[in-house]
Each structure stands twice: as C-alpha cells, then as structure tokens.
Protein backbone atom coordinates (compact mmCIF):
# COMPACT_ATOMS: atom_id res chain seq x y z
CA UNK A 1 -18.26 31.83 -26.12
CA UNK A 2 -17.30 28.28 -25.89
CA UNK A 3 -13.64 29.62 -25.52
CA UNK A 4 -14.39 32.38 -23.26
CA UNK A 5 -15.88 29.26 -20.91
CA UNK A 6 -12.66 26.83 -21.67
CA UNK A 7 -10.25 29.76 -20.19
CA UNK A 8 -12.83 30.46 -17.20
CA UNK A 9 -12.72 26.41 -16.54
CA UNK A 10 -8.94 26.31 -16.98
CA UNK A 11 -8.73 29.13 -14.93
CA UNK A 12 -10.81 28.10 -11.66
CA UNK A 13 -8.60 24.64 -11.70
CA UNK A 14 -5.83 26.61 -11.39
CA UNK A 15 -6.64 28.51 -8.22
CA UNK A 16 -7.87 25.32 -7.09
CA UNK A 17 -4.73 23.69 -7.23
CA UNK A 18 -2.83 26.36 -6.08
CA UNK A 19 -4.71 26.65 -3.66
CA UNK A 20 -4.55 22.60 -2.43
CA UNK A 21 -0.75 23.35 -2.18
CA UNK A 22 -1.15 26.69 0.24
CA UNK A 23 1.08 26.41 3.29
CA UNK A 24 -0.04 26.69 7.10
CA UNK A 25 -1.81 29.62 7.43
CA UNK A 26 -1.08 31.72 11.07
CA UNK A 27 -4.54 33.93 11.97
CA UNK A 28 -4.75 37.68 11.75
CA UNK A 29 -2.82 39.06 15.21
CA UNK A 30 -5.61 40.64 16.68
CA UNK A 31 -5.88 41.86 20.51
CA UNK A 32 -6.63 38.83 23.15
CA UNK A 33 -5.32 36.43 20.24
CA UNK A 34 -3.04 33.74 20.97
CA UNK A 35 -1.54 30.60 18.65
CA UNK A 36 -0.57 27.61 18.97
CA UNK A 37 1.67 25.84 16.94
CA UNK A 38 1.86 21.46 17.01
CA UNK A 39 4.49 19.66 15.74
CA UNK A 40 3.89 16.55 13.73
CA UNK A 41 5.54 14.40 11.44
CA UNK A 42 3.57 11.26 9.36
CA UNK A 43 5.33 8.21 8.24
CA UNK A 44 3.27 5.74 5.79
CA UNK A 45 5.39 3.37 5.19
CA UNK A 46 2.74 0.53 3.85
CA UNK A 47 1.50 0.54 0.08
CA UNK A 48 -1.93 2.25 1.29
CA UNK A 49 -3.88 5.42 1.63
CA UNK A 50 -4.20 6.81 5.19
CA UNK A 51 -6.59 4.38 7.18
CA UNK A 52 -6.92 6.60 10.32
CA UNK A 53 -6.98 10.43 10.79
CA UNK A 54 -5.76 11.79 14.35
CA UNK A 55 -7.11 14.69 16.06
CA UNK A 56 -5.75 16.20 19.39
CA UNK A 57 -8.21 17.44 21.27
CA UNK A 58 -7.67 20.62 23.59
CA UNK A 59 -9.06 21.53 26.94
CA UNK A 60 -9.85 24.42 29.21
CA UNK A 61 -11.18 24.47 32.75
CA UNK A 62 -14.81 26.24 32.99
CA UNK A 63 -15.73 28.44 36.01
CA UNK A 64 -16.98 25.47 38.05
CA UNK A 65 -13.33 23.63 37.52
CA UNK A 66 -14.65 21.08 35.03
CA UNK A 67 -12.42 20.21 31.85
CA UNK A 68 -14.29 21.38 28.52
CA UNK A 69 -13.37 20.77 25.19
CA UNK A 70 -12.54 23.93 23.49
CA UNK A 71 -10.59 22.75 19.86
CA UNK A 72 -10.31 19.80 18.06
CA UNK A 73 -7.31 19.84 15.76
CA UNK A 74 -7.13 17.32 12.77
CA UNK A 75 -3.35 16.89 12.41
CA UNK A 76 -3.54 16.44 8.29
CA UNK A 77 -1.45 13.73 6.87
CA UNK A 78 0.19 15.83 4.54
CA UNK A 79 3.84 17.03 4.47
CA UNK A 80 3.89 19.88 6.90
CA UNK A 81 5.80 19.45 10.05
CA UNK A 82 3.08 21.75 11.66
CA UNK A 83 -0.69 22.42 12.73
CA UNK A 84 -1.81 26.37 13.55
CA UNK A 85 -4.44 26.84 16.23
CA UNK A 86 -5.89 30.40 16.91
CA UNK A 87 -7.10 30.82 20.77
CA UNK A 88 -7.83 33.12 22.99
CA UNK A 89 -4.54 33.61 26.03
CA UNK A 90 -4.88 31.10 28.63
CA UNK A 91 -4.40 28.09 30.11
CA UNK A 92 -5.43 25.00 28.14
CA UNK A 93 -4.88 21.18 28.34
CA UNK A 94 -3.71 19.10 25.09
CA UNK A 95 -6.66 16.51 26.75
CA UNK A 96 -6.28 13.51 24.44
CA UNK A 97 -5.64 11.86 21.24
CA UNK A 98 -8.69 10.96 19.04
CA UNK A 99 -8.73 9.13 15.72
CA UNK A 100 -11.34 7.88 13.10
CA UNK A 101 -10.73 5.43 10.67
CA UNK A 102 -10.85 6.44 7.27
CA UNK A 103 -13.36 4.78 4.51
CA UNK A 104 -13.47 1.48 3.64
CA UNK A 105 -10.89 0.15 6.30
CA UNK A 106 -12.23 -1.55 9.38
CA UNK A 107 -10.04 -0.68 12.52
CA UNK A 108 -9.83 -3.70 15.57
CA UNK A 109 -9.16 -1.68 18.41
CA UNK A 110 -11.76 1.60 19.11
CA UNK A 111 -11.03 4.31 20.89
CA UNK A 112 -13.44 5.17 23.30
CA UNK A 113 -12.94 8.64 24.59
CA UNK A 114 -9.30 8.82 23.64
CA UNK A 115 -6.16 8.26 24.30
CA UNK A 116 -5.20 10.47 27.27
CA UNK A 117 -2.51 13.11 27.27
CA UNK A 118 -2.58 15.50 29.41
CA UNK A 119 -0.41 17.97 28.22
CA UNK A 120 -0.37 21.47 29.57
CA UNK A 121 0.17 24.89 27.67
CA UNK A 122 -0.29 28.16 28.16
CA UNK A 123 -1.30 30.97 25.74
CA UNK A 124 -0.07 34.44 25.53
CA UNK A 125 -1.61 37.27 24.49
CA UNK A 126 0.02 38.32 20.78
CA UNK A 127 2.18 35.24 21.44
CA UNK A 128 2.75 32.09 19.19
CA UNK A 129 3.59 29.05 21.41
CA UNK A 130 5.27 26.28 19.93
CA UNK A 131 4.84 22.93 22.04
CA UNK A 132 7.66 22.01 22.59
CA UNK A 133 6.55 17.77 21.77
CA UNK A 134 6.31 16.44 18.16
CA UNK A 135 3.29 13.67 17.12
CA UNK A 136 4.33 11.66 14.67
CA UNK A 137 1.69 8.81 13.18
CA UNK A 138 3.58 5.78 11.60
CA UNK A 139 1.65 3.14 9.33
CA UNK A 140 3.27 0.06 7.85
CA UNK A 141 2.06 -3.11 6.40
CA UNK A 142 1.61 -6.55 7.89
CA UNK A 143 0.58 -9.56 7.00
CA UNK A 144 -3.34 -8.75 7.09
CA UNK A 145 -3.14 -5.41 6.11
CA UNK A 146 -1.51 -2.69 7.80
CA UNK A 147 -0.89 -1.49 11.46
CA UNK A 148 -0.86 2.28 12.75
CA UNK A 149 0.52 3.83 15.80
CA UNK A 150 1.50 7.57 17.17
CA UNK A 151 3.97 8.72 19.45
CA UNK A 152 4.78 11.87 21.05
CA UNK A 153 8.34 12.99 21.40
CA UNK A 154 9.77 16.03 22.89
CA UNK A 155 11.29 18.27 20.46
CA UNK A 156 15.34 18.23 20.07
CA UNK A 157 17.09 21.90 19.95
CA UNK A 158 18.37 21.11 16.75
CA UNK A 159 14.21 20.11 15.41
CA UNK A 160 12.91 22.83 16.92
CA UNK A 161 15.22 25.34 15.31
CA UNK A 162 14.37 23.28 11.77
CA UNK A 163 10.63 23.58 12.64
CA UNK A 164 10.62 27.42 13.51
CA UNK A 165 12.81 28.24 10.09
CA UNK A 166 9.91 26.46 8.50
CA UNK A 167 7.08 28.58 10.77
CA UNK A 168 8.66 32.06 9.82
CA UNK A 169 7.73 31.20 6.23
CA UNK A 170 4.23 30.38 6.64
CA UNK A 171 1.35 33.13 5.77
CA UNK A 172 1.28 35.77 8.44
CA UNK A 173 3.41 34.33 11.07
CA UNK A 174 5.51 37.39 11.02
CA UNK A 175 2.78 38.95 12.70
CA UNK A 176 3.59 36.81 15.38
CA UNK A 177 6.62 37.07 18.27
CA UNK A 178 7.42 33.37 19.42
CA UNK A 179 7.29 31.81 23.10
C-alpha cells in the first residue's frame, strides 16, 4: 500500500513538472477563430526575482464606436520568445501596457491606466497573425535596488524568421496558416 502511494506521488510530480516545462500552446482551429501571436523577449539582468509582471491589454471598438477591452495578455517572464492569443477575426487595438508589481517589492512610479500603445491588428479568419513588434522587459540593479523598463521594437526579417521557426514547433500551430 504504502508503495503503491510512493509511485502514485512520484508519479503526479512528474506530470507536474512536465507539465511546468510545456511550450506555447496555439488553440484548436475552429471556424471564426483567429490567433495572435506577440513577440517578447525578458532580460533580468539584476540578482533578483521578477519585481513587475506586464500585461498588454487588447481592444475592440463596440457598436456605439467606444474602445472595450476584450484580452488581457500576461507576457510571462519565462524563456519563450512568444505569447498565443485565441480571438475571434477582426479588428482589434494592442490599447496599452499594464504592469503590477510583484510581492514584496514596492514600485515608485504607478501606472494609472497604462501606458498607451495604440497598436493596430487585424485578425483573420483561420489565420495566425504575428505582430510584427517585439516587447522586451529589461531589469537591472542600482544602487537602491533595481530599475525596470520595456520597449517595443519592430521585428527584423532575420528575428522574425527565428521567431516563426520557433512558432511551427509549438502544440497545434500547424493547424494554423500564417499572416
């Protein structure tokens, strides 16, 4: 019995950490589906844990022409290059850049509603769209502790190429024909 529970145990960490090391993960191609795919790249170069987590937040005009939040993507500060968000075809608005600050770190500046961005895309049915700009999140240390910034660059030929050779591998993107 006791061994019978010691292999179940040793078993369900296993799929756990298999599963903590899963790739991006495209969504089932289904009719009126669309993807998105972000590029993003983190640098930590300080001794410390994360102390923010960014999140991009994308837009979509209602009937009445108002701008409505439709997604909020976390962009993970793992090593992927990439973030995969399933909408519907259409035209949508990368609105603005959000972040919280982690546990136990105290941030100086607040963000308010954002950081605007105003970056247009548009969705095609059965279509995978990759935007064609990179975030990348940088942290270093200071003196006091440790500083944090993003920028958004557009994507070289030569990075995009690298990032879709890294797409075609993920779960269920070859379901997928690329914009």
């Amino acid at each position: 019995m006791i061994r019978d529970m010691s292999i179940r145990f040793l078993l369900l960490f296993v799929v756990i950490g298999f599963a903590g090391c899963a790739t991006k993960e495209f969504p089932a191609n289904t009719s009126n589906s669309a993807v998105l795919v972000i590029p993003k790249v983190h640098h930590n170069e300080s001794l410390e844990q994360w102390v923010r987590r960014y999140i991009v937040v994308i837009s979509k005009e209602d009937e009445n022409g108002n701008m409505v939040d439709v997604e909020k993507v976390g962009l993970a500060s793992d090593s992927s290059s990439f973030e995969v968000v399933g909408l519907e075809p259409g035209e949508y608005e990368l609105s603005r850049m959000e972040w919280v600050g982690t546990s136990g770190w105290r941030a100086h500046s607040a963000m308010g509603e954002g950081y605007p961005l105003g970056i247009p895309v548009e969705l095609k049915d059965g279509k995978a769209t990759i935007l064609p700009y990179r975030f990348a999140m940088t942290q270093e240390s200071n003196g006091g502790g440790v500083t944090v910034w993003f920028n958004i660059n557009l994507l070289e030929a030569g990075e995009k190429q690298a990032l879709m050779n890294e797409v075609k591998i993920a779960p269920r993107s070859g379901q997928w024909s690329f914009d």
